[in-house]
C-alpha atoms as a PDB file:
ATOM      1  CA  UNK A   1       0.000   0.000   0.000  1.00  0.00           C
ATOM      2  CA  UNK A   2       1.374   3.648  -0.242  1.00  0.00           C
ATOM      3  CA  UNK A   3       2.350   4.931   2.781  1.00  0.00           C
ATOM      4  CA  UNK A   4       0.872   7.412   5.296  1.00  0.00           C
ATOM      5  CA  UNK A   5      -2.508   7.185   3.674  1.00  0.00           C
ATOM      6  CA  UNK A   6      -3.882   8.367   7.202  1.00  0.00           C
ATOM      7  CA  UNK A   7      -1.257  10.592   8.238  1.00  0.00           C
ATOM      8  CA  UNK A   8      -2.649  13.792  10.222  1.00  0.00           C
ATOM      9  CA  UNK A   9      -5.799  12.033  10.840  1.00  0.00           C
ATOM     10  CA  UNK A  10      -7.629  11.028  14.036  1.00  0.00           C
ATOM     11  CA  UNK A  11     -10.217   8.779  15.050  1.00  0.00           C
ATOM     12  CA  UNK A  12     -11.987   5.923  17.131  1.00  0.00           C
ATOM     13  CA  UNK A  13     -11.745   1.757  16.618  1.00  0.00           C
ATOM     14  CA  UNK A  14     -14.468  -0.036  18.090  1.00  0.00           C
ATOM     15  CA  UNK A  15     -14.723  -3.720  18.894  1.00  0.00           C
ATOM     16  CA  UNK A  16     -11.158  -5.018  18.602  1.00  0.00           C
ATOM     17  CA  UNK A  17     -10.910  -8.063  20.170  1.00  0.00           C
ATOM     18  CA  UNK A  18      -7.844  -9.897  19.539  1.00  0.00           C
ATOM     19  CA  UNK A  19      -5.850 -10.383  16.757  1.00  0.00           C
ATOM     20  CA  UNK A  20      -8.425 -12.580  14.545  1.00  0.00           C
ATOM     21  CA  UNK A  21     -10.563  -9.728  14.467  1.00  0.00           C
ATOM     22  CA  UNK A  22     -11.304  -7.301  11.680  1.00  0.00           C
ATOM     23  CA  UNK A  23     -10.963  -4.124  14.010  1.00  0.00           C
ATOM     24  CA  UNK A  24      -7.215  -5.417  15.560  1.00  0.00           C
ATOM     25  CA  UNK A  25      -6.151  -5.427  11.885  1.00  0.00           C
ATOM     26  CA  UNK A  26      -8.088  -2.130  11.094  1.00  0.00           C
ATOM     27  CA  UNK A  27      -5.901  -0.314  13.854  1.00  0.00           C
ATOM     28  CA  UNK A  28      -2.551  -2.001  13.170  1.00  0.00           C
ATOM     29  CA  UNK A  29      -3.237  -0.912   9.474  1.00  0.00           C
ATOM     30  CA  UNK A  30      -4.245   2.809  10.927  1.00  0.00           C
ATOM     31  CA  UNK A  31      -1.024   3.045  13.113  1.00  0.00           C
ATOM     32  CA  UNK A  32       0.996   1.895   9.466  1.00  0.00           C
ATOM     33  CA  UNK A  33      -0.110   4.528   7.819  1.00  0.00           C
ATOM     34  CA  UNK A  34       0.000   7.766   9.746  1.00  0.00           C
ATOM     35  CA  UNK A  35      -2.956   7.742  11.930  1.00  0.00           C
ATOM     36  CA  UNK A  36      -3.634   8.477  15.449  1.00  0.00           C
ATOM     37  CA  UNK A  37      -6.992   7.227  17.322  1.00  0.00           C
ATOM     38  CA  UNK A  38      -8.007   5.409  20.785  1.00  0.00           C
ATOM     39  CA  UNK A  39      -9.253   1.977  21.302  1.00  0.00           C
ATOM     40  CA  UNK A  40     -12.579   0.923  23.107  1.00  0.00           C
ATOM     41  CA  UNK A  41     -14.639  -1.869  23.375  1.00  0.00           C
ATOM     42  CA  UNK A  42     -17.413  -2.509  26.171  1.00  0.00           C
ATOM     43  CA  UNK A  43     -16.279  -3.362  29.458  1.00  0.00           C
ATOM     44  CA  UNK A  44     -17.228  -7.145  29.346  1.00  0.00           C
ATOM     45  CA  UNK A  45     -15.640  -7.403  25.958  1.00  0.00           C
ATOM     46  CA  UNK A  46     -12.281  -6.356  27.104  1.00  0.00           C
ATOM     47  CA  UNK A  47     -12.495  -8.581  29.809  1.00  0.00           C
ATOM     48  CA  UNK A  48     -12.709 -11.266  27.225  1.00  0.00           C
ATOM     49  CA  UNK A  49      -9.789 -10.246  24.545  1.00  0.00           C
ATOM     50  CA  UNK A  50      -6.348  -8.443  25.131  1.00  0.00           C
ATOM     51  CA  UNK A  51      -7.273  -5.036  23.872  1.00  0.00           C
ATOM     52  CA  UNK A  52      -4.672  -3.451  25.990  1.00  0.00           C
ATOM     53  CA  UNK A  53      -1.349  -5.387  23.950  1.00  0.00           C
ATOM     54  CA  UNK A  54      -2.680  -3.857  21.102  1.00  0.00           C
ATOM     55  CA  UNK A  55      -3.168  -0.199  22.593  1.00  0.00           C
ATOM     56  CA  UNK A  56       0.687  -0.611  23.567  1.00  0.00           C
ATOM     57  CA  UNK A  57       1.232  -2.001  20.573  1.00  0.00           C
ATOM     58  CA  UNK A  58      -0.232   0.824  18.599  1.00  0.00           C
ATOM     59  CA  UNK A  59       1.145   3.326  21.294  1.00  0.00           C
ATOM     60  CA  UNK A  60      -2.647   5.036  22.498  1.00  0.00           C
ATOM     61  CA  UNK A  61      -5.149   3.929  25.124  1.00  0.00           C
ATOM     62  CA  UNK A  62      -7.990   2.508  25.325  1.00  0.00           C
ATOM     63  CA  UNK A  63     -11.126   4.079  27.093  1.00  0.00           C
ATOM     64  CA  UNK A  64     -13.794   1.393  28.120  1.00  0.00           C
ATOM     65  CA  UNK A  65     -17.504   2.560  26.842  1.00  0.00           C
ATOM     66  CA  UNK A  66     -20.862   0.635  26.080  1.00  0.00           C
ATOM     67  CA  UNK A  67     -22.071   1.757  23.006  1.00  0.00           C
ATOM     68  CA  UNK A  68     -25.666   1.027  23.875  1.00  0.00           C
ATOM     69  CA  UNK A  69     -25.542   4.100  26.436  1.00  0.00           C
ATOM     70  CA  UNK A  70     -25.520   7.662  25.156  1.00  0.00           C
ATOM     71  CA  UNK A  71     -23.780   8.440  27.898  1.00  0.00           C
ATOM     72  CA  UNK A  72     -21.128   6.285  27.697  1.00  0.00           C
ATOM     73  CA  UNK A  73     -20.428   7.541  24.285  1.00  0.00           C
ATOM     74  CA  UNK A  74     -20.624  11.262  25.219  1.00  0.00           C
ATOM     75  CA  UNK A  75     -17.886  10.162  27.716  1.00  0.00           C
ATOM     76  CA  UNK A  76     -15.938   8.330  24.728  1.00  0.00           C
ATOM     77  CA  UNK A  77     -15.757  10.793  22.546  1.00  0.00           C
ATOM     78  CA  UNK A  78     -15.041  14.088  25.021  1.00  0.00           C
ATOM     79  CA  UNK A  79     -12.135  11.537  26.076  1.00  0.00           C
ATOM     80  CA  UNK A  80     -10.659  10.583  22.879  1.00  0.00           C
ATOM     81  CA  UNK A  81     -11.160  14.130  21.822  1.00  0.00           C
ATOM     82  CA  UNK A  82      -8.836  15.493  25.128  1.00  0.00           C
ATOM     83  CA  UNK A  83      -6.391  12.451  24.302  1.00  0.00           C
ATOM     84  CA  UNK A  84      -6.189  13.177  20.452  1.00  0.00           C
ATOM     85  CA  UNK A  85      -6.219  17.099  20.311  1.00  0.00           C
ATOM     86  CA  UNK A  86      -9.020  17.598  18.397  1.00  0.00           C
ATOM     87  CA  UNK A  87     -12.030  16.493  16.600  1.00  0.00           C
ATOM     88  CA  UNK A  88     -12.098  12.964  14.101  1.00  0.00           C
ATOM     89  CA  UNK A  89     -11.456  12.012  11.231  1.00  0.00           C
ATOM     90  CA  UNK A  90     -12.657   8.310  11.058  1.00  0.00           C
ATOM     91  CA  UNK A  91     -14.839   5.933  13.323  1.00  0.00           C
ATOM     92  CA  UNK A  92     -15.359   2.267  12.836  1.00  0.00           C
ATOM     93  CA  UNK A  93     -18.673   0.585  14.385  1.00  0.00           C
ATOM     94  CA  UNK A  94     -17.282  -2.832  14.308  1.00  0.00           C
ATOM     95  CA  UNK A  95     -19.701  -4.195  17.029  1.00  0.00           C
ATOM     96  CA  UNK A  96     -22.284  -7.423  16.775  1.00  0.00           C
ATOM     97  CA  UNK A  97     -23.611  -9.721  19.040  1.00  0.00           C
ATOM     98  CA  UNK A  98     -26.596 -11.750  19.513  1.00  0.00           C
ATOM     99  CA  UNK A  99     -27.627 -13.890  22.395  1.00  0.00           C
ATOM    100  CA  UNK A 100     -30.389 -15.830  20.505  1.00  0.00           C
ATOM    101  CA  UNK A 101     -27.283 -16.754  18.093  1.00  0.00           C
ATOM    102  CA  UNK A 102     -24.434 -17.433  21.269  1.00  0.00           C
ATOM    103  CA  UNK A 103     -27.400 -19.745  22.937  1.00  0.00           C
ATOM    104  CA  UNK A 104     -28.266 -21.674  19.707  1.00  0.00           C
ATOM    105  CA  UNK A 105     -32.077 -20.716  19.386  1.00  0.00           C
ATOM    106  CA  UNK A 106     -33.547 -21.187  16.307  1.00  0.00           C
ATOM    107  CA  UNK A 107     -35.102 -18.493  14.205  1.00  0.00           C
ATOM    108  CA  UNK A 108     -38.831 -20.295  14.685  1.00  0.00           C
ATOM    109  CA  UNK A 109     -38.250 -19.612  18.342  1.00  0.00           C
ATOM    110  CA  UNK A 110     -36.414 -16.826  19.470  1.00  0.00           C
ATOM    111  CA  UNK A 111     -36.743 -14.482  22.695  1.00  0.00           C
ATOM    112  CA  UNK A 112     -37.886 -11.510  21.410  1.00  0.00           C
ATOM    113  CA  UNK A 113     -36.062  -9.445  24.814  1.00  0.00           C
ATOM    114  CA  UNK A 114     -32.878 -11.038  23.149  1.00  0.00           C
ATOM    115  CA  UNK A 115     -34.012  -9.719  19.762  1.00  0.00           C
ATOM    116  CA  UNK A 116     -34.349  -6.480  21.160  1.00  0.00           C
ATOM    117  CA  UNK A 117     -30.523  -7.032  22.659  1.00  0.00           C
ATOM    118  CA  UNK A 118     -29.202  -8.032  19.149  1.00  0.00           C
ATOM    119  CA  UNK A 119     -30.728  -4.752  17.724  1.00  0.00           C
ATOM    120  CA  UNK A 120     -29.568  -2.145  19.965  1.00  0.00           C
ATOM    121  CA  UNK A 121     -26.058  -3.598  19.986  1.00  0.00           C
ATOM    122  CA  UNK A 122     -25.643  -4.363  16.667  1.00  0.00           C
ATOM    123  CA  UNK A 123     -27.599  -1.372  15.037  1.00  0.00           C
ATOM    124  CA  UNK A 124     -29.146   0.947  17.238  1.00  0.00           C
ATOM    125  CA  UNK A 125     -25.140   2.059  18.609  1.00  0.00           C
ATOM    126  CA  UNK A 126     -24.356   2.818  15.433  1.00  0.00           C
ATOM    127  CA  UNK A 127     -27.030   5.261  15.630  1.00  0.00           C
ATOM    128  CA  UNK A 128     -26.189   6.392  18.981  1.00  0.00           C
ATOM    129  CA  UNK A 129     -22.751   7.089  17.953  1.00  0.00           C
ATOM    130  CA  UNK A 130     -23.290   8.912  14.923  1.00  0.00           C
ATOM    131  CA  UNK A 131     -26.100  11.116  15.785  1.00  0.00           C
ATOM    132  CA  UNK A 132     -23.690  11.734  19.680  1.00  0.00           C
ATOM    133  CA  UNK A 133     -21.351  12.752  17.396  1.00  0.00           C
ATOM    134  CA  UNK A 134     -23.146  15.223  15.140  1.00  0.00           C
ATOM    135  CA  UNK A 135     -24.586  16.752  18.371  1.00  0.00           C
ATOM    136  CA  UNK A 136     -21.509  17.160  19.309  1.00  0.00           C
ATOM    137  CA  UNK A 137     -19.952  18.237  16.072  1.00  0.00           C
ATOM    138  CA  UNK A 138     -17.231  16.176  16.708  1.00  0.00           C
ATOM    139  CA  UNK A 139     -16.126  14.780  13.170  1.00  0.00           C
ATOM    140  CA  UNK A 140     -14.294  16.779  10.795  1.00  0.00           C
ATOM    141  CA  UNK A 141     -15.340  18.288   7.254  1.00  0.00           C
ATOM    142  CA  UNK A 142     -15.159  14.949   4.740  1.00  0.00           C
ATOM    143  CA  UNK A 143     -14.526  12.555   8.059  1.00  0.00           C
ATOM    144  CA  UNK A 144     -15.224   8.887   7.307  1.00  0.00           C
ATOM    145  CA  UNK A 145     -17.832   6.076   9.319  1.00  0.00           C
ATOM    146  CA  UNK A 146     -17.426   2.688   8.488  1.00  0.00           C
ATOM    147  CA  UNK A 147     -20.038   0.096  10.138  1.00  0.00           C
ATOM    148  CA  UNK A 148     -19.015  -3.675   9.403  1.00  0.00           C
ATOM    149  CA  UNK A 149     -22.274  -5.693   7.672  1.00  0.00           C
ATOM    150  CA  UNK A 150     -22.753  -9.119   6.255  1.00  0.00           C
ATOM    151  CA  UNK A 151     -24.590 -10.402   3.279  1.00  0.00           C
ATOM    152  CA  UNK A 152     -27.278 -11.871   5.894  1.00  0.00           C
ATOM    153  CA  UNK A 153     -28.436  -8.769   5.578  1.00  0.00           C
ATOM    154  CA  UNK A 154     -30.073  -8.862   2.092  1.00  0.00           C
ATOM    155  CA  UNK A 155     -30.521 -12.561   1.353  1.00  0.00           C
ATOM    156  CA  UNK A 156     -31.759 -15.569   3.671  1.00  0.00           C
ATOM    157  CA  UNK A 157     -28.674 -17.637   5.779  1.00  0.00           C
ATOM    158  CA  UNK A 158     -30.726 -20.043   7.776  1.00  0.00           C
ATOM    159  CA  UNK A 159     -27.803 -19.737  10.326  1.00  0.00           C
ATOM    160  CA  UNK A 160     -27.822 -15.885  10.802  1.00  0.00           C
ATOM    161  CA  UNK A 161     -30.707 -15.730  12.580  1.00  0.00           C
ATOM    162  CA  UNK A 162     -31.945 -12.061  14.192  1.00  0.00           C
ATOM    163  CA  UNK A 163     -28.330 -11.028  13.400  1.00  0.00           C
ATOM    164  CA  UNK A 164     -29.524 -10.880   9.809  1.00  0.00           C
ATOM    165  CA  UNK A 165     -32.585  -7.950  10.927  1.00  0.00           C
ATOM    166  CA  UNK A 166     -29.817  -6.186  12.811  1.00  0.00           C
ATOM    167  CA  UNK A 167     -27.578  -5.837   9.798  1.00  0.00           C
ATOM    168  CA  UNK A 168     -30.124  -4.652   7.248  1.00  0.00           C
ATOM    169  CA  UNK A 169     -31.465  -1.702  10.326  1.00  0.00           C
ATOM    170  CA  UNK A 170     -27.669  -1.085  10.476  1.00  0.00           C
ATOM    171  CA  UNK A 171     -27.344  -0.442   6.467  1.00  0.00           C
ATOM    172  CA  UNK A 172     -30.179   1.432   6.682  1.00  0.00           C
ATOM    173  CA  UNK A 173     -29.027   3.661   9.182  1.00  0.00           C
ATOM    174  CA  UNK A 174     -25.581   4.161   6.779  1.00  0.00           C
ATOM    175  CA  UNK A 175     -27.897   5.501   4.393  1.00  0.00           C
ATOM    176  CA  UNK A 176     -30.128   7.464   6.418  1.00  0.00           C
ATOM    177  CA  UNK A 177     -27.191   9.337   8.184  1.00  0.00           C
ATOM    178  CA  UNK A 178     -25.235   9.529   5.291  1.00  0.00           C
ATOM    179  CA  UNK A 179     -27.536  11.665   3.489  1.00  0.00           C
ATOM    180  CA  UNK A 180     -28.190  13.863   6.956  1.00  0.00           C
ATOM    181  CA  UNK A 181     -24.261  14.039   7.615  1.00  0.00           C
ATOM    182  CA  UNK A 182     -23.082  14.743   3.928  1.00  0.00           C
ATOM    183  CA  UNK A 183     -25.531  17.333   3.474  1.00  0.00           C
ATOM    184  CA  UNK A 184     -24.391  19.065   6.789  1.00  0.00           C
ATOM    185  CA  UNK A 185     -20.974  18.428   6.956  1.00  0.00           C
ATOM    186  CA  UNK A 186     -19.914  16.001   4.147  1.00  0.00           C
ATOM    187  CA  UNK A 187     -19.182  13.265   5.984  1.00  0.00           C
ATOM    188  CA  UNK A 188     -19.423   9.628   4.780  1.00  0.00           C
ATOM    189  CA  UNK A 189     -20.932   6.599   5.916  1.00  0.00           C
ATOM    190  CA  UNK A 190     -20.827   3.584   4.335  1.00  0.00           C
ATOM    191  CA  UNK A 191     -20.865  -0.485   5.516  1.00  0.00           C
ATOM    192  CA  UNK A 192     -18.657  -3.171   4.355  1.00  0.00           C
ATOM    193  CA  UNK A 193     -19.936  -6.498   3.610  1.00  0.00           C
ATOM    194  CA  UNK A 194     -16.642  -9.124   4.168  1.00  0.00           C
ATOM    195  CA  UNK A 195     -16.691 -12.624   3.590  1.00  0.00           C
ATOM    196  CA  UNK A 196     -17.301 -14.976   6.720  1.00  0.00           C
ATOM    197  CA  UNK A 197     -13.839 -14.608   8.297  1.00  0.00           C
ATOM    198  CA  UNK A 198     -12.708 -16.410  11.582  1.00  0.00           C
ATOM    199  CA  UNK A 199     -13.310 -13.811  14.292  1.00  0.00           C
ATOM    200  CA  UNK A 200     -14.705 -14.359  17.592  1.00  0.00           C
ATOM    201  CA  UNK A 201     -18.103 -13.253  16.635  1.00  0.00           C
ATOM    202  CA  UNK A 202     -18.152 -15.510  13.770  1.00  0.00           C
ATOM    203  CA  UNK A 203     -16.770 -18.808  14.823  1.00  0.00           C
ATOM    204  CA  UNK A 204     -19.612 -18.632  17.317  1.00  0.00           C
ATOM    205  CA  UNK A 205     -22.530 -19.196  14.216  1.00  0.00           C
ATOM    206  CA  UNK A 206     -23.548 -22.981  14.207  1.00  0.00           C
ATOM    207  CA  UNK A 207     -21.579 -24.560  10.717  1.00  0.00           C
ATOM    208  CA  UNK A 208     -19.630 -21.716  10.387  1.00  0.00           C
ATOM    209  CA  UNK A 209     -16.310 -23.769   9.328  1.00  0.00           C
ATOM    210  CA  UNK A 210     -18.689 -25.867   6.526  1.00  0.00           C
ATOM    211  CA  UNK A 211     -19.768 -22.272   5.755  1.00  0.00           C
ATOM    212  CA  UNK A 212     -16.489 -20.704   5.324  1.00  0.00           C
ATOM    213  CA  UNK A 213     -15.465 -23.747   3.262  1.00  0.00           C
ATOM    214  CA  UNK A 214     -18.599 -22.918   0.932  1.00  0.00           C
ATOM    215  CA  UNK A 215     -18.235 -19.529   0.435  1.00  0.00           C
ATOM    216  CA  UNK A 216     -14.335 -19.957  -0.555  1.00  0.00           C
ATOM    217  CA  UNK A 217     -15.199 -22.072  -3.126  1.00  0.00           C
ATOM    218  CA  UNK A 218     -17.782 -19.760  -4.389  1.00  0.00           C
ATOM    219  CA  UNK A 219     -15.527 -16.494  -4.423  1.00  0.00           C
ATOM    220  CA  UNK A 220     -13.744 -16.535  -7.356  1.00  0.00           C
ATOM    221  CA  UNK A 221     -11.112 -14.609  -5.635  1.00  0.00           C
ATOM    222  CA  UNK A 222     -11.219 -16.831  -2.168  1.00  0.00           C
ATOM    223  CA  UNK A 223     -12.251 -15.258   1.415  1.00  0.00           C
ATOM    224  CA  UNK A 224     -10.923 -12.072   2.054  1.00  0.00           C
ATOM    225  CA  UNK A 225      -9.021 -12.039   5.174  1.00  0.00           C
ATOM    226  CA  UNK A 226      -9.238  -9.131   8.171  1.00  0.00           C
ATOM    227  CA  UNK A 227      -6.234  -8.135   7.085  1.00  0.00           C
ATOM    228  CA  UNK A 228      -7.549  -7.110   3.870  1.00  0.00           C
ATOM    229  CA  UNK A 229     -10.752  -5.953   4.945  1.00  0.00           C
ATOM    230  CA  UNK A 230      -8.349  -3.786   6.896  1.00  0.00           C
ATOM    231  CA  UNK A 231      -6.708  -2.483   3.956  1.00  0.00           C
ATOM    232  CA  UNK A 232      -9.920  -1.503   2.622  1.00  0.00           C
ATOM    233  CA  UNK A 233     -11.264   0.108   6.091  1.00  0.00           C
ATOM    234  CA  UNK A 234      -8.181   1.970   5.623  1.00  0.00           C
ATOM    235  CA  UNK A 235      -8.457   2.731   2.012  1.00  0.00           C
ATOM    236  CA  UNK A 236     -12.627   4.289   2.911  1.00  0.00           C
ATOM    237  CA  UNK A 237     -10.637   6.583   5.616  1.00  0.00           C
ATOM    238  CA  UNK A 238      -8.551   8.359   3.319  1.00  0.00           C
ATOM    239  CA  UNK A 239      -9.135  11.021   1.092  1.00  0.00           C
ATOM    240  CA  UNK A 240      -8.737   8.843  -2.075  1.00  0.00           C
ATOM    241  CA  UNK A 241     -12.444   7.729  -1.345  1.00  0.00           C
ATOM    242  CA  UNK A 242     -14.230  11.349  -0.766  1.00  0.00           C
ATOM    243  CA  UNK A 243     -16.917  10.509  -3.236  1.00  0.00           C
ATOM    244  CA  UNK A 244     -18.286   7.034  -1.775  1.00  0.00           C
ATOM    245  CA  UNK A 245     -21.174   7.466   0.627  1.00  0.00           C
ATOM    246  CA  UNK A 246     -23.960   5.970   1.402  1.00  0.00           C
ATOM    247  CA  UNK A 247     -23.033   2.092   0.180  1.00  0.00           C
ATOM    248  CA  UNK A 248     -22.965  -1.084   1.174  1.00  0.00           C
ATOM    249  CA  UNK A 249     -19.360  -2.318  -0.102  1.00  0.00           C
ATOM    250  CA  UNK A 250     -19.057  -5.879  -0.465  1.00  0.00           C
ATOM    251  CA  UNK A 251     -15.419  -7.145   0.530  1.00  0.00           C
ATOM    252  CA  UNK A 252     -15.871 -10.800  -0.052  1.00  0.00           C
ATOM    253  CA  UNK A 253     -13.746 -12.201  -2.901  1.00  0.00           C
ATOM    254  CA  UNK A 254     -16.293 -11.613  -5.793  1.00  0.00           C
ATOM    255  CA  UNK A 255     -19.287 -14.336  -3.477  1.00  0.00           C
ATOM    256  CA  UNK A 256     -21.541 -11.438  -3.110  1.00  0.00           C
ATOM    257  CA  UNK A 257     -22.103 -11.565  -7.357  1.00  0.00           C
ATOM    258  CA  UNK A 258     -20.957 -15.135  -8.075  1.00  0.00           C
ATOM    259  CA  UNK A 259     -24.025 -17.871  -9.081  1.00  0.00           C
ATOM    260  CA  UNK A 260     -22.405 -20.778  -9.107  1.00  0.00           C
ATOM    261  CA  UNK A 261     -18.396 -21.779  -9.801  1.00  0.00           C
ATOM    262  CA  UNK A 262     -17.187 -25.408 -11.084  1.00  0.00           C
ATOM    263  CA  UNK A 263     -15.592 -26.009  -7.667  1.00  0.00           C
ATOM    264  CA  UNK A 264     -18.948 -25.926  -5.916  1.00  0.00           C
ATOM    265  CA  UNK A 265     -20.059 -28.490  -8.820  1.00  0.00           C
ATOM    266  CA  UNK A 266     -17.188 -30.776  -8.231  1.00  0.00           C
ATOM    267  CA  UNK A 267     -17.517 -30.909  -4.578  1.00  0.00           C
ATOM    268  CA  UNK A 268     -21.495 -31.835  -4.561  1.00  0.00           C
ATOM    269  CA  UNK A 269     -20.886 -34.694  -7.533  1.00  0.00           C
ATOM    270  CA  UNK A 270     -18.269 -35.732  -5.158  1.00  0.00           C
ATOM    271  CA  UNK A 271     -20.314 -35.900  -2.362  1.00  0.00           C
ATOM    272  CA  UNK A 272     -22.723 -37.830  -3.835  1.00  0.00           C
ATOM    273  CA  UNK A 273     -20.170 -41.071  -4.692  1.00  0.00           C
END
């Protein structure tokens, strides 16, 4: 990649976890190329993955905050802000979680209080942050969102379950606040579809690894990796992408637009011998 892509600009990573996850990469990527930012993650989650190795690694800190509660993201962002020196440049929502998926119920019999839980962490932060942030006027002239989304959220995975509602409220809420925030301030939001990658999040779906199998033989180019989903988090912050709002931008090795491919053939005749 060229270098210092990100240099001079400032921002917030959500949701790293450890180093399988797409948000670790995103800020190893960011600190590569010039930028400065903080780390958070709810307090539970940290508890859970080894945030703080990467905030040494990346030289910043990391400031616990729930982004279901307003006012833990008021605190976030008047922190980062003090920390940073100024107002941002880039956030990534790179949050998801659904206990109706983590406790195996099916889709014909979910809890609908855990629906509601899916929902407001999944989607309804992403909300939260970016309209905490506009009331705050805390993102720069041409300043960059990037929410992380899933394929789930416009065609039927029988294994998705309410995470697949959650991701189609959370691309709608990328194009609702993009038009509101590029109008007033041209700022961008867009999601980014990946391909099922091996994060925490994701290992946790019922046949994920048969899954992951199936979609790399559908992508003509393979799965993409978090490192490369990274690349192109890192790619949407920079200036080279000014014009892109408002999209869902699949990142999945071509499965997204691929009917069928001769490797899928050849492993169901195979299957049936």
């Amino acid at each position: 990649m060229p270098e210092n892509l990100l240099k001079g600009k400032k921002g917030i990573i959500t949701g790293a976890l450890d180093e399988n996850s797409i948000a670790w990469q995103t800020a190893l990527k960011a600190k590569e190329q010039g930028a400065k930012f903080v780390l958070t993650n709810a307090p539970i989650a940290m508890r859970m993955g080894a945030i703080k190795e990467l905030a040494d690694e990346c030289g910043t800190i990391v400031i616990p905050a729930d982004a279901t509660s307003v006012e833990d993201i008021e605190k976030l962002y008047d922190e980062a802000k003090e920390y940073l020196g100024g107002n941002f440049d880039f956030l990534l929502h790179s949050i998801g979680m659904s206990p109706n998926v983590r406790k195996g119920r099916s889709y014909g019999d979910l809890n609908y209080d855990w629906v509601q839980k899916s929902y407001d962490v999944s989607a309804v932060s992403f909300h939260k942050m970016l309209q905490v942030a506009e009331k705050k006027d805390i993102l720069n002239e041409w300043a960059s969102v990037i929410a992380l989304s899933y394929i789930a959220a416009e065609r039927a995975f029988p294994f998705y379950s309410d995470m697949s509602e959650a991701k189609a409220i959370l691309e709608s809420i990328a194009r609702n606040y993009g038009l509101r925030y590029g109008k007033s301030k041209n700022v961008r939001v867009n999601t980014i579809s990946q391909s099922p990658t091996k994060t925490v999040a994701g290992s946790g779906i019922g046949g994920f690894d048969d899954f992951f199998d199936f979609a790399a033989l559908a992508s003509p180019l393979g799965n993409a990796s978090a490192e490369s989903c990274a690349e192109y988090i890192v790619t949407m912050f920079s200036d080279f992408t000014r014009m892109v709002t408002m999209q869902n931008l699949f990142h999945d090795g071509g499965y997204s637009t691929t009917g069928i491919t001769q490797e899928l053939i050849d492993a169901y005749v195979a299957s049936k011998k």
